[in-house]
Protein backbone atom coordinates (compact mmCIF):
# COMPACT_ATOMS: atom_id res chain seq x y z
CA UNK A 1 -44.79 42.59 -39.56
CA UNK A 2 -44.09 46.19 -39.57
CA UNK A 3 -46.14 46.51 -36.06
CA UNK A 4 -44.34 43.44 -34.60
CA UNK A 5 -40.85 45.62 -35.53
CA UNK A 6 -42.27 48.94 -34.03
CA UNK A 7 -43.40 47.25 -30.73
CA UNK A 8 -41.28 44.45 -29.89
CA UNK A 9 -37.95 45.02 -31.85
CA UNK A 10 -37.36 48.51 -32.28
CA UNK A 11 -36.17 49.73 -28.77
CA UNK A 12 -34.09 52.67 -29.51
CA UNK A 13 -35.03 55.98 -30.88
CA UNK A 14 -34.40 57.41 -33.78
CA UNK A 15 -32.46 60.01 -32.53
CA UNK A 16 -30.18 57.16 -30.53
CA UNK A 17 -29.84 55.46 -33.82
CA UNK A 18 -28.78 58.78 -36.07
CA UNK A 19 -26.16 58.87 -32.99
CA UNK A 20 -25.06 55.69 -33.63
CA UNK A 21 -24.64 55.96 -37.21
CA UNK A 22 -23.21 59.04 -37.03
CA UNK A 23 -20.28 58.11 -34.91
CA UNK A 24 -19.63 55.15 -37.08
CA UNK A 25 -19.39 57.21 -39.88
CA UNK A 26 -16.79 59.47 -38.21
CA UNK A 27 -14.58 56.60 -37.21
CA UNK A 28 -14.68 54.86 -40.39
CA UNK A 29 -16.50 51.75 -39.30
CA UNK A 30 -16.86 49.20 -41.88
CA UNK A 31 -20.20 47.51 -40.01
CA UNK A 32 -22.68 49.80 -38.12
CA UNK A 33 -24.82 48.02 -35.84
CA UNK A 34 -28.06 49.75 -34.03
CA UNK A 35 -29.68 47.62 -31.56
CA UNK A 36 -29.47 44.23 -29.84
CA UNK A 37 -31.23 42.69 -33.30
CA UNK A 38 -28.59 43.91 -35.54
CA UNK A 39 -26.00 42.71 -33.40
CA UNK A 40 -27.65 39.05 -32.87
CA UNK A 41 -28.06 38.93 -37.01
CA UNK A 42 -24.95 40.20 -37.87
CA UNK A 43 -22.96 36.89 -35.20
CA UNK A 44 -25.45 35.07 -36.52
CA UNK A 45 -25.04 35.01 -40.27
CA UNK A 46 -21.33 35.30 -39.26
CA UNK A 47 -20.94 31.74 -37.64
CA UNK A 48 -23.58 30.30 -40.12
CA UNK A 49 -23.63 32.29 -43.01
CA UNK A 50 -26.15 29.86 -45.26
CA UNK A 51 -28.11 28.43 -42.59
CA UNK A 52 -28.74 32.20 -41.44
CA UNK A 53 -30.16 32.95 -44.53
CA UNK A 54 -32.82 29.79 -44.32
CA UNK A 55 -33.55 30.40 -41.02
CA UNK A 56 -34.37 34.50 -41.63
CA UNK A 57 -36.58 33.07 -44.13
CA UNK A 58 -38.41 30.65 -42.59
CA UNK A 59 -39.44 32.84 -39.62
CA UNK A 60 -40.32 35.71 -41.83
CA UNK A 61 -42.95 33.27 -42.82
CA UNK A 62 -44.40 32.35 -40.02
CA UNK A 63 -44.24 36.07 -38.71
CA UNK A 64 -46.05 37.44 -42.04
């Protein structure tokens, strides 16, 4: 799982995502997102907030 994050998921640095977080921080953001995954997860479990939840789970299944 945790090599399946690092090579297919994780496509910004670290340093891009301290930037990221950073700014949000200094604009008072309520949600930080960093990355195209957080921001698919976050509309997801938005327009199906159960359903989200089952779906995460079932996939973290098959991936693990």
């Amino acid at each position: 799982m945790v090599n399946l994050f690092n090579n297919k998921l994780a496509r910004i640095t670290a340093d891009k995502a301290a930037d990221i977080v950073v700014k949000g921080i200094q604009k008072n953001k309520r949600r930080i997102l960093v990355g195209l995954d957080a921001f698919i997860l976050d509309w997801m479990h938005r327009l199906f907030p159960v359903s989200s939840v089952r779906l995460l789970g079932l996939i973290t299944k098959k991936l693990g």
